[in-house]
Protein backbone atom coordinates (compact mmCIF):
# COMPACT_ATOMS: atom_id res chain seq x y z
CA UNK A 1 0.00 0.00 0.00
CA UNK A 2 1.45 3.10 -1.19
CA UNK A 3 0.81 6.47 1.63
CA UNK A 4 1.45 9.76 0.74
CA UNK A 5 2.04 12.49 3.66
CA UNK A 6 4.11 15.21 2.12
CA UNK A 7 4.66 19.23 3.35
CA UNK A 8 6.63 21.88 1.79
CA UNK A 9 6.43 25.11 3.72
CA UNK A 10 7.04 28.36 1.73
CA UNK A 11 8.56 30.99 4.46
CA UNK A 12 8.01 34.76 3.67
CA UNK A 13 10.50 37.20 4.82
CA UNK A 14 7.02 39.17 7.18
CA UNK A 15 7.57 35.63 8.75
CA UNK A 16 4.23 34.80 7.09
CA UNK A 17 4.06 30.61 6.32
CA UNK A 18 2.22 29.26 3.10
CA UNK A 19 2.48 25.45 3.43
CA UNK A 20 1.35 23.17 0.98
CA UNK A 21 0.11 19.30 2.07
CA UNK A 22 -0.34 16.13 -0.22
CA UNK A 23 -2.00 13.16 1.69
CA UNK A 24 -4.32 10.48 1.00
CA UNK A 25 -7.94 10.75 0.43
CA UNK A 26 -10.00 7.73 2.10
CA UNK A 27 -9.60 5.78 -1.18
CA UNK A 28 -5.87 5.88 -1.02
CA UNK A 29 -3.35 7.29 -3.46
CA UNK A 30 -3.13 3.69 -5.52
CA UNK A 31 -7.15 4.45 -6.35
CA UNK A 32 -6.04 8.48 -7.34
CA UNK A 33 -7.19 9.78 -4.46
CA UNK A 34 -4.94 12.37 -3.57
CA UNK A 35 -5.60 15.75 -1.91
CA UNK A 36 -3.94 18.93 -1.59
CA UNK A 37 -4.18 20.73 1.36
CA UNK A 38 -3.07 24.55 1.66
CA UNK A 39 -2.41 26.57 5.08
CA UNK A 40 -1.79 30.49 4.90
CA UNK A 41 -0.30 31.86 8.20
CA UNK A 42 0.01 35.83 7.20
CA UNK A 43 1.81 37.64 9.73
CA UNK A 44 0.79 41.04 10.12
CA UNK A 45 2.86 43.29 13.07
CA UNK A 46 2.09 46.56 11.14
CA UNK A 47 -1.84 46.11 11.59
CA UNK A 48 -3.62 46.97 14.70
CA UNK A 49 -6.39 44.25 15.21
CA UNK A 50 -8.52 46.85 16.70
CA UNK A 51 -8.64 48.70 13.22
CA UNK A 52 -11.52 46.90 11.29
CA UNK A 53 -10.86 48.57 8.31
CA UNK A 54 -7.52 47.94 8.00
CA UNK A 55 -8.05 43.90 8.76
CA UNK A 56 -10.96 43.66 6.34
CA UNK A 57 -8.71 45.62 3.64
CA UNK A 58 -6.08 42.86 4.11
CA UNK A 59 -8.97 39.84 4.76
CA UNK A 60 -9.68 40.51 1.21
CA UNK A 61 -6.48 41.04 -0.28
CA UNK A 62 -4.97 37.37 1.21
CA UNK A 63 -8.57 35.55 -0.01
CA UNK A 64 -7.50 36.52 -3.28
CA UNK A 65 -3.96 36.19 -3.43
CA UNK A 66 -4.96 32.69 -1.47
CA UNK A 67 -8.19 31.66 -4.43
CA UNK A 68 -5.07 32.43 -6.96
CA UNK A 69 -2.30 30.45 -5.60
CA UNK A 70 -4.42 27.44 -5.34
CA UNK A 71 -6.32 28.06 -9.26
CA UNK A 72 -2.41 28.42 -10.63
CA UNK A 73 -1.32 25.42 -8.93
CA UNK A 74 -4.16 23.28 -10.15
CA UNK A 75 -3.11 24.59 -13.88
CA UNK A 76 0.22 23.56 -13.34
CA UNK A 77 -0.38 20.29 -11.90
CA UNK A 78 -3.01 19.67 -15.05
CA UNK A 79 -0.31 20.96 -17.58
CA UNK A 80 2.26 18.69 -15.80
CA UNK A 81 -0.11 15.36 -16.28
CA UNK A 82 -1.07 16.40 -19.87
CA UNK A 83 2.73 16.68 -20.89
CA UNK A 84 4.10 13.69 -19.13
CA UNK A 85 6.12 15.68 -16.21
CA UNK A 86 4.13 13.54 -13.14
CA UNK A 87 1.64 10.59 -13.69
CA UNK A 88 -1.63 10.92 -12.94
């Protein structure tokens, strides 16, 4: 049986942390079941959590940096399987 548990964390000089999980969905990777899991830790020090605006301003801003890091590495992984680069 073949188990797949792999992180790769992507440090930001803020100290922010984008990591990036592969694992197993409950079919297991030898059926294709394999999920991608992505945690954003955004550090802010320059933002006073008591200033709404200010945290809704940068809410928004990381939901759609976040919605595009996840669309460009689906696109990649597809290209990558339609080429050859990784099996699906």
């Amino acid at each position: 049986m073949l188990t797949i548990n792999l992180q790769v964390d992507f440090l930001q000089p803020d100290g922010s942390t984008i990591t990036n999980t592969i694992s197993e969905g409950p079919k297991g990777a030898a059926a294709g079941d394999i999920l991608m899991t992505y945690t954003f830790e955004w550090i802010h020090a320059d933002i006073d959590p008591k200033d709404t605006f200010k945290v809704s301003v940068q809410k928004k801003k990381e939901h759609e940096m976040a919605k595009m890091a996840v669309e460009k590495s689906i696109e990649s992984i597809r290209r990558m399987v339609q080429d050859g680069t990784i099996k699906a």
